[in-house]
Every structure is written in structure tokens, then in C-alpha cells.
Protein backbone atom coordinates (compact mmCIF):
# COMPACT_ATOMS: atom_id res chain seq x y z
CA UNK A 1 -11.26 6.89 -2.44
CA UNK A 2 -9.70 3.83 -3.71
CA UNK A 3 -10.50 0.31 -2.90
CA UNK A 4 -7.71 -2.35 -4.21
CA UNK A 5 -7.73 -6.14 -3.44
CA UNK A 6 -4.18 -7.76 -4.25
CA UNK A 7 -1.82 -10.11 -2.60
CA UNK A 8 0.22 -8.81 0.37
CA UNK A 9 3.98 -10.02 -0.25
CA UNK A 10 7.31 -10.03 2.00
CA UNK A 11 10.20 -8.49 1.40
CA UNK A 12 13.42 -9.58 2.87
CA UNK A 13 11.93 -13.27 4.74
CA UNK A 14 13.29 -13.92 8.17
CA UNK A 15 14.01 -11.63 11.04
CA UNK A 16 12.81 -7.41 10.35
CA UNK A 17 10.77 -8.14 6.82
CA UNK A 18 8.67 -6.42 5.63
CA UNK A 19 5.24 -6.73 4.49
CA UNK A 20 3.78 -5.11 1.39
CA UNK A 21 0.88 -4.66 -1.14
CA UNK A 22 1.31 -3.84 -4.84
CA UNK A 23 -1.55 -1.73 -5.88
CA UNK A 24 -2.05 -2.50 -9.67
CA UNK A 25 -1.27 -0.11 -12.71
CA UNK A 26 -4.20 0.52 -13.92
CA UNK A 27 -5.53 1.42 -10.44
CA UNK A 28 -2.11 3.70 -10.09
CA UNK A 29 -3.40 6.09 -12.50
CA UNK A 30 -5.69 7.46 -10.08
CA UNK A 31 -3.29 8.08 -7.73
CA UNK A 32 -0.86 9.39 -9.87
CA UNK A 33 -3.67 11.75 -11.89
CA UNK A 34 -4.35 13.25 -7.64
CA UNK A 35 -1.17 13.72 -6.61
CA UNK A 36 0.28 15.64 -9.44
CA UNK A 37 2.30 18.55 -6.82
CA UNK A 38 1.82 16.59 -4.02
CA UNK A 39 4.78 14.16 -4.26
CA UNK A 40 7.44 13.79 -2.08
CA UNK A 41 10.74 11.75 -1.92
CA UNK A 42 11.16 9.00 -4.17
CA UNK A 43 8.07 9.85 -5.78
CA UNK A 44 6.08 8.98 -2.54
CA UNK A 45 2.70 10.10 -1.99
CA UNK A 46 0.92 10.59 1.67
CA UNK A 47 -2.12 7.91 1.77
CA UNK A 48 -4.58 6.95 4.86
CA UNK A 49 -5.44 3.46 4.22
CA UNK A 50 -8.11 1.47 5.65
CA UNK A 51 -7.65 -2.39 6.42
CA UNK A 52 -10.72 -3.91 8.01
CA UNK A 53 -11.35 -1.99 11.07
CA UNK A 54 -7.77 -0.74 10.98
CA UNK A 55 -7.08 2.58 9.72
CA UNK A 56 -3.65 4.28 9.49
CA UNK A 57 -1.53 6.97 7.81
CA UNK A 58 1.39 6.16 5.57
CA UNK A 59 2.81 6.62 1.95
CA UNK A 60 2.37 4.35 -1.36
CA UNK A 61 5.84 4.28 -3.53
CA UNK A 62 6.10 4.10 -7.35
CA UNK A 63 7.11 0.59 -8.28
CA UNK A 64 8.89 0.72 -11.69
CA UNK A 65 9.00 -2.95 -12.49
CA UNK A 66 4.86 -2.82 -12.79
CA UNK A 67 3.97 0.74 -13.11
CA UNK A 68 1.88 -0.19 -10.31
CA UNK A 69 2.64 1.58 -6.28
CA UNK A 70 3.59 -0.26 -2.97
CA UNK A 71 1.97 0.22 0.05
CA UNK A 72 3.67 -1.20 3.00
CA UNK A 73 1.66 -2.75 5.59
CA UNK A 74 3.10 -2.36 9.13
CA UNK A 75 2.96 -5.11 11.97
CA UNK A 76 0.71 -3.68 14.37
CA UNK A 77 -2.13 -3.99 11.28
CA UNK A 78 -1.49 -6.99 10.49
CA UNK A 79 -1.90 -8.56 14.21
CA UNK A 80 -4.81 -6.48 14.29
CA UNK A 81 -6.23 -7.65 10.72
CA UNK A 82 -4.63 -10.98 10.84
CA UNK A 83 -3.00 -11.17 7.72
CA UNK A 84 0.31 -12.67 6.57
CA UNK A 85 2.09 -12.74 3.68
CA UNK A 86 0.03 -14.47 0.44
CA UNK A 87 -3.60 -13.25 2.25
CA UNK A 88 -5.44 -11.46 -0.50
CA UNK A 89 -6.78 -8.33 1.14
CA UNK A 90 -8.84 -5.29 0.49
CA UNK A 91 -8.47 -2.14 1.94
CA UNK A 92 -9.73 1.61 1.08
CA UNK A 93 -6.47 4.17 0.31
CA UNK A 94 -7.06 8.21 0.27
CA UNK A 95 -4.57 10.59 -0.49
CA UNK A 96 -3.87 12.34 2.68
């Protein structure tokens, strides 16, 4: 288990954006060092990710500009969780 606090960030403002979380670099490496065979497209790996109360399946993505992963962070958690983009947040991440 992981547990990451970072800035959750829009992509694409207005109408259908999308929310997202950049898990650091040096917190990376541990996903990267347990997913080794496990990968899928893009370099995605299968996470369940904890928010709060809120707990849901999804995949992290290898961000090249910071070596880091993003985790995208779907509407129905954040009405649940309250959170908008420039909350700092911490959740819990497992590889699934």
C-alpha cells in the first residue's frame, strides 16, 4: 500500500475535464518496482485507490514530463469526497 498526498489538477477546463493527481517520482518507484509484468497499455498499471471513505478501481499512467504517474480521479468521487481541482488530497493506492 501506498499513501500519496499531492494536488489534484484539471485537464482540459470547461465542459468534460478531467480531474487528476500526479503521484510523485520518488513515490513511482514503488509502483513501478510491483508492477514489473503486470503492465498494460500505455504503460498503465491496474490500482484500487482509496479517497476518504471512497474506494474505487482504476489505472495510474506513466507521466514522462516528471517521472512521476497520473491517477485520474472520476466525478462520482469527487462529489462524494468533495474535492475540486487545487484540493490537496490523500488517498491509499494498491496495485490491483
Amino acid at each position: 500500500m501506498l499513501e500519496v498526498t499531492a494536488f489534484v489538477w484539471m485537464w482540459n477546463p470547461g465542459k468534460g475535464s478531467w480531474h487528476f493527481l500526479t503521484i510523485p517520482p520518488e513515490q513511482a518507484v514503488e509502483i513501478k518496482l510491483q508492477s514489473v509484468g503486470m503492465r498494460g497499455g500505455f504503460g498503465s498499471v491496474k490500482v484500487s485507490v482509496q479517497i476518504g471513505q471512497t474506494r474505487w478501481q482504476t489505472s495510474v499512467f506513466p507521466d514522462r514530463k516528471t517521472g512521476g504517474y497520473i491517477l485520474p480521479i472520476k466525478a462520482d468521487v469527487r462529489r462524494r469526497e468533495d474535492i475540486a481541482a487545487g484540493d490537496e488530497v490523500t488517498l491509499t493506492l494498491d496495485l490491483a
